[in-house]
C-alpha atoms as a PDB file:
ATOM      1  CA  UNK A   1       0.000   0.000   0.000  1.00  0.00           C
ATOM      2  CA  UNK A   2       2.888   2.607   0.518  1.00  0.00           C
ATOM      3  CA  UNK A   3       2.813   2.633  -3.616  1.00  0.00           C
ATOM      4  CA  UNK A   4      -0.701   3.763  -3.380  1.00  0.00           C
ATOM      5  CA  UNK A   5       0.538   6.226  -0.607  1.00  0.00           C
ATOM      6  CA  UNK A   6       3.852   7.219  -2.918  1.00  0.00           C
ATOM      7  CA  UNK A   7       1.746   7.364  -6.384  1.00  0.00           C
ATOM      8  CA  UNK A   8      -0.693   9.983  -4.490  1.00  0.00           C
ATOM      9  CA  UNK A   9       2.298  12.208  -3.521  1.00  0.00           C
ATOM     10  CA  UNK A  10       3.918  11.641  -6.991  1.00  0.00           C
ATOM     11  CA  UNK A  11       0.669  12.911  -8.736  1.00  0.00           C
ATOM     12  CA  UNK A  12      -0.070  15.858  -6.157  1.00  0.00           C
ATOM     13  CA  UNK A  13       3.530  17.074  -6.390  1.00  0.00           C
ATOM     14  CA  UNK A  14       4.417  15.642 -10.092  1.00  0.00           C
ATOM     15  CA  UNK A  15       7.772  14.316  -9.685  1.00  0.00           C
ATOM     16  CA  UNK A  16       8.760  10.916  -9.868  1.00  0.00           C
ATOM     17  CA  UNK A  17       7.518   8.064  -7.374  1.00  0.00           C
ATOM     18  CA  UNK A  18      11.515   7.138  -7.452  1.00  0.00           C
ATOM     19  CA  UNK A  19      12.055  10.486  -5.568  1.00  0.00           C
ATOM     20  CA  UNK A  20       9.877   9.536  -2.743  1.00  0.00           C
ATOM     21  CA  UNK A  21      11.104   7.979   0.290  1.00  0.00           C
ATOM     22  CA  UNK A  22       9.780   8.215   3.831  1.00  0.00           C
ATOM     23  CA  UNK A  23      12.383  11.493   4.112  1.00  0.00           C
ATOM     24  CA  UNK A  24      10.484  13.098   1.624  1.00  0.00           C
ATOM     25  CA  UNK A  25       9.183  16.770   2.578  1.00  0.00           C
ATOM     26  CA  UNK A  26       8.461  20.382   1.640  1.00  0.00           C
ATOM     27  CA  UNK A  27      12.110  20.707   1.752  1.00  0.00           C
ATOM     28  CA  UNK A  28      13.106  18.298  -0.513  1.00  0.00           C
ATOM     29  CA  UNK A  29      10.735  18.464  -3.097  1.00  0.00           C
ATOM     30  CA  UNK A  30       9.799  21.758  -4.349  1.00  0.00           C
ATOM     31  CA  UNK A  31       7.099  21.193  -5.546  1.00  0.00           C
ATOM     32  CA  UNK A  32       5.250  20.728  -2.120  1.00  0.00           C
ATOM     33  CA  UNK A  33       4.256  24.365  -1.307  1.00  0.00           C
ATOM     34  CA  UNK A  34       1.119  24.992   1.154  1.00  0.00           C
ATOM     35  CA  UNK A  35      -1.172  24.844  -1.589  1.00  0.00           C
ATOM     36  CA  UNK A  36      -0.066  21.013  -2.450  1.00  0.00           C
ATOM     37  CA  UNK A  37       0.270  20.166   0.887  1.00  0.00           C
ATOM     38  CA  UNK A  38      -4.174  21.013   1.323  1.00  0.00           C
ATOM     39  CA  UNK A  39      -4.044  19.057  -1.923  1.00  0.00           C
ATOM     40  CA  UNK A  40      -2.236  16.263  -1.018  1.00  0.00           C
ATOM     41  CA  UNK A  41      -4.542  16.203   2.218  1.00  0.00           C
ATOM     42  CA  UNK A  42      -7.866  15.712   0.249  1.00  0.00           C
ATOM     43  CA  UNK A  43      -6.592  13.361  -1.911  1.00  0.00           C
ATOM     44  CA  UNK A  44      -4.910  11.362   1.188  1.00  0.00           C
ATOM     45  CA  UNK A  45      -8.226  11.521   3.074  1.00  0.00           C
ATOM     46  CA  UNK A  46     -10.478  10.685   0.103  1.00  0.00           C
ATOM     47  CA  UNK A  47      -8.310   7.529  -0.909  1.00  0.00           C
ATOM     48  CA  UNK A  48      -7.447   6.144   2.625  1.00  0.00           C
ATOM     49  CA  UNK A  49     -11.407   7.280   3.302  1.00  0.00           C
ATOM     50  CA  UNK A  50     -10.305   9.046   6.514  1.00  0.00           C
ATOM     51  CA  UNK A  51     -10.205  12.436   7.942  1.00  0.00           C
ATOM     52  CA  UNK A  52      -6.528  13.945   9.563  1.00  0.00           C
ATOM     53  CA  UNK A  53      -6.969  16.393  12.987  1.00  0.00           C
ATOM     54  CA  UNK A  54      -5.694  19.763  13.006  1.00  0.00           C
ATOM     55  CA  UNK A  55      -3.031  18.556  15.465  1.00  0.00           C
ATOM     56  CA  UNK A  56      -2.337  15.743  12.864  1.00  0.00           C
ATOM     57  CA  UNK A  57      -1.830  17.804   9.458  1.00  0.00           C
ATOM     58  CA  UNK A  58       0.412  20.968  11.805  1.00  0.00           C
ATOM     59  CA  UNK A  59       2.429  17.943  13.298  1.00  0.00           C
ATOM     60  CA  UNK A  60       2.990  16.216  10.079  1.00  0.00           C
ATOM     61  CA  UNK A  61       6.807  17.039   8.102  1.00  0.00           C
ATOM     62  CA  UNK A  62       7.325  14.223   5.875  1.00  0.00           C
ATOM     63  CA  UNK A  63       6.350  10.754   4.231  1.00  0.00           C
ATOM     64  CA  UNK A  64       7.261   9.395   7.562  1.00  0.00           C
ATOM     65  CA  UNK A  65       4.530  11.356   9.554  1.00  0.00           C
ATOM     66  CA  UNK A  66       1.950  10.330   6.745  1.00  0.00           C
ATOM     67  CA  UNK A  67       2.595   6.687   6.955  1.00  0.00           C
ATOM     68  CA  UNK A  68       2.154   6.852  11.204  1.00  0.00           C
ATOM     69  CA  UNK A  69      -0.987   9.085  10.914  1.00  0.00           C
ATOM     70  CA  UNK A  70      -2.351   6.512   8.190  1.00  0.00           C
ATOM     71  CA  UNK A  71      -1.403   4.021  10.596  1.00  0.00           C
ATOM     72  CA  UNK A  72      -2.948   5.644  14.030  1.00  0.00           C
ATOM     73  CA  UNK A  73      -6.283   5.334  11.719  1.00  0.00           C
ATOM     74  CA  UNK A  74      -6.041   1.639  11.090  1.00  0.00           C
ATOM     75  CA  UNK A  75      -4.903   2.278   7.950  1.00  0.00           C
ATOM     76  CA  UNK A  76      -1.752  -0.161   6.941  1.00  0.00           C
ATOM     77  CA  UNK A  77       0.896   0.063   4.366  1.00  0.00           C
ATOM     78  CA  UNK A  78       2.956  -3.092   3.564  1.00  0.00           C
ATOM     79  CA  UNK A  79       6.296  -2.067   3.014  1.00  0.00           C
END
């Protein structure tokens, strides 16, 4: 499932899935700006059909933080 998860942040920020890796963040791809990072939201919470806190989207800084928030909502990638 993290291809799912890595496809959806490919698309949103259109650069290669290769250039995503749990390190992955606003400041390493340039492309993920605030506007992409709302984007990337809605199209997290519509695939994963689950809805992020306040606390949760402020406290999140990279792929990393996305896979444990996906996880705290029962939501499990196979690696």
């Amino acid at each position: 499932m993290s291809k799912r998860l890595y496809s959806i942040i490919s698309k949103v920020m259109d650069v290669p899935i290769s250039e995503i890796n749990d390190g992955s963040s606003p400041e390493s791809i340039e492309s993920w700006d605030s506007f992409n990072s709302y984007v990337l939201l809605d199209e997290l919470e519509t695939e994963f059909k689950t809805e992020f806190s306040i606390d949760e989207v402020v406290e999140t800084k990279n792929v990393a933080d996305i896979k444990k928030y996906l996880k705290k909502h029962g939501i499990e990638l196979n690696d």
